[in-house]
Protein backbone atom coordinates (compact mmCIF):
# COMPACT_ATOMS: atom_id res chain seq x y z
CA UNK A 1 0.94 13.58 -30.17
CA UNK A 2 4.54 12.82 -29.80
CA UNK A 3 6.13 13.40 -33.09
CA UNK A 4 4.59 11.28 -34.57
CA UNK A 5 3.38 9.26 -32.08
CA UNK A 6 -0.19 8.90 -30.48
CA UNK A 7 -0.13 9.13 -26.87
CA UNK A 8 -2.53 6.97 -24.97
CA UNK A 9 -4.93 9.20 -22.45
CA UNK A 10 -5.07 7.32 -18.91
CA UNK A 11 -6.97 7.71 -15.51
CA UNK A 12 -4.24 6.71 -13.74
CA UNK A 13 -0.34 6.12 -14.22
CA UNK A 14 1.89 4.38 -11.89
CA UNK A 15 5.09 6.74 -11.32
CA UNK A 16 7.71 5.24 -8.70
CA UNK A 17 5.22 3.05 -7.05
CA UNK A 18 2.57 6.11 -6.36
CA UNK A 19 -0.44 5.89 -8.40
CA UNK A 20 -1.60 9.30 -9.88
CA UNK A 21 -4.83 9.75 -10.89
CA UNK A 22 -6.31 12.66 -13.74
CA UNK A 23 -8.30 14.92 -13.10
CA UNK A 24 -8.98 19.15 -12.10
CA UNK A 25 -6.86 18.51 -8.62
CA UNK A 26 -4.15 16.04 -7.81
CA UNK A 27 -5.08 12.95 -6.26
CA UNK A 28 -3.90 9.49 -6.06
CA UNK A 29 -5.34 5.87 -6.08
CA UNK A 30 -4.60 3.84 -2.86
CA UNK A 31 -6.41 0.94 -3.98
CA UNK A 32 -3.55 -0.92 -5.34
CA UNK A 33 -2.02 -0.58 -2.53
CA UNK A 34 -4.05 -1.53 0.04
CA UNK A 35 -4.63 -4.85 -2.09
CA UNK A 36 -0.64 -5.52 -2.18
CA UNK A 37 -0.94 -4.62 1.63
CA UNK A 38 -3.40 -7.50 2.00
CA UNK A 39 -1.72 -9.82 -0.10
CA UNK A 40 1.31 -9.13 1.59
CA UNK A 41 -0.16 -9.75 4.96
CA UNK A 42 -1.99 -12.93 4.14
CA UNK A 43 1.76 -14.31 2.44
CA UNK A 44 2.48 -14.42 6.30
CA UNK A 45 2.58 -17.91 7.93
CA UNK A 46 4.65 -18.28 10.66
CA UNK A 47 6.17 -21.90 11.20
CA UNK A 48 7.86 -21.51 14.63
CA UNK A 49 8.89 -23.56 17.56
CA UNK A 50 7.33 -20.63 19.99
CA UNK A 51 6.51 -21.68 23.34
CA UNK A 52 3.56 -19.76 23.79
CA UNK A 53 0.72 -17.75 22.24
CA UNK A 54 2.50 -14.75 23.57
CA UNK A 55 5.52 -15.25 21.54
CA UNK A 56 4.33 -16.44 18.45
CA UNK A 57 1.48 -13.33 18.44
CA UNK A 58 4.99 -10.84 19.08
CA UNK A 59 6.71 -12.95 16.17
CA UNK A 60 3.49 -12.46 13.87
CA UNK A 61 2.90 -8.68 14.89
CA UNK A 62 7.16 -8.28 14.47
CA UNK A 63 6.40 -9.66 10.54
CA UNK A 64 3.69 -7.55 9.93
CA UNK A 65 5.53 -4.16 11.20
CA UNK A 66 8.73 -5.02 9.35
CA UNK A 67 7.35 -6.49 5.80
CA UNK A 68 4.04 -5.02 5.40
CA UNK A 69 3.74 -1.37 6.78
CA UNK A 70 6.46 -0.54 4.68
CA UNK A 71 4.42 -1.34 1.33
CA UNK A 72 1.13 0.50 3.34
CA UNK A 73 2.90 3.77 4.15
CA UNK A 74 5.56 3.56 1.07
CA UNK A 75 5.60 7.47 -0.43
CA UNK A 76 2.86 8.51 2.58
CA UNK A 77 5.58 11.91 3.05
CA UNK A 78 5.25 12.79 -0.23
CA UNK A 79 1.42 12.12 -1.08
CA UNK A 80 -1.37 14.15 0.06
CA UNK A 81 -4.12 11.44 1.43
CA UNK A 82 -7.85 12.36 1.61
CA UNK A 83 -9.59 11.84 4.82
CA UNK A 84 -10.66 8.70 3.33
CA UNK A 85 -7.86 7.65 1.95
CA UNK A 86 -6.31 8.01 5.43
CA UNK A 87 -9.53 6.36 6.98
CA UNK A 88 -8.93 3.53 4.55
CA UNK A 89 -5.34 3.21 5.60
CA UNK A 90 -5.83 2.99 8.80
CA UNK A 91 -8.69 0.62 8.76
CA UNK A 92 -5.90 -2.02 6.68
CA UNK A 93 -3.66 -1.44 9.66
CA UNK A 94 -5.69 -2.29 12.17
């Protein structure tokens, strides 16, 4: 309670884009982020003039470093990641 309000028990809570999870230790949910990750990179369609597969693969991989890593490893300083979590992350990156 709140005064008199009733406050709602979650599993998780979004605070500043990190997802914290309840529980005995800290932890936090990757899940949403990995599927804004994915959403982000299948957003991506290049329409270019490019001259060859060479360019338009740098153009694509260019995208992907500059729009969607950022969401991937948004917060990664401040979080402590699980070896799966990490696993997880890395296996969306590659």
């Amino acid at each position: 309670m709140l005064g008199f309000d009733c406050i709602q028990w979650v599993d998780c809570i979004k605070y500043l884009g990190v997802h914290v999870c309840s529980g005995k230790n800290l932890a936090f949910d990757i899940a949403p982020v990995k599927r804004s990750f994915y959403a982000a990179c299948s957003s991506i369609t290049v329409y270019t003039s490019a001259k060859s597969l060479d360019e338009l693969i740098h153009l694509t991989v260019g995208l992907h470093e500059s729009y969607c890593l950022p969401i991937l490893t948004y917060a990664s300083a401040a979080v402590s990641f699980s070896i799966k979590q990490l696993h997880d992350s890395n296996v969306c990156w590659n």
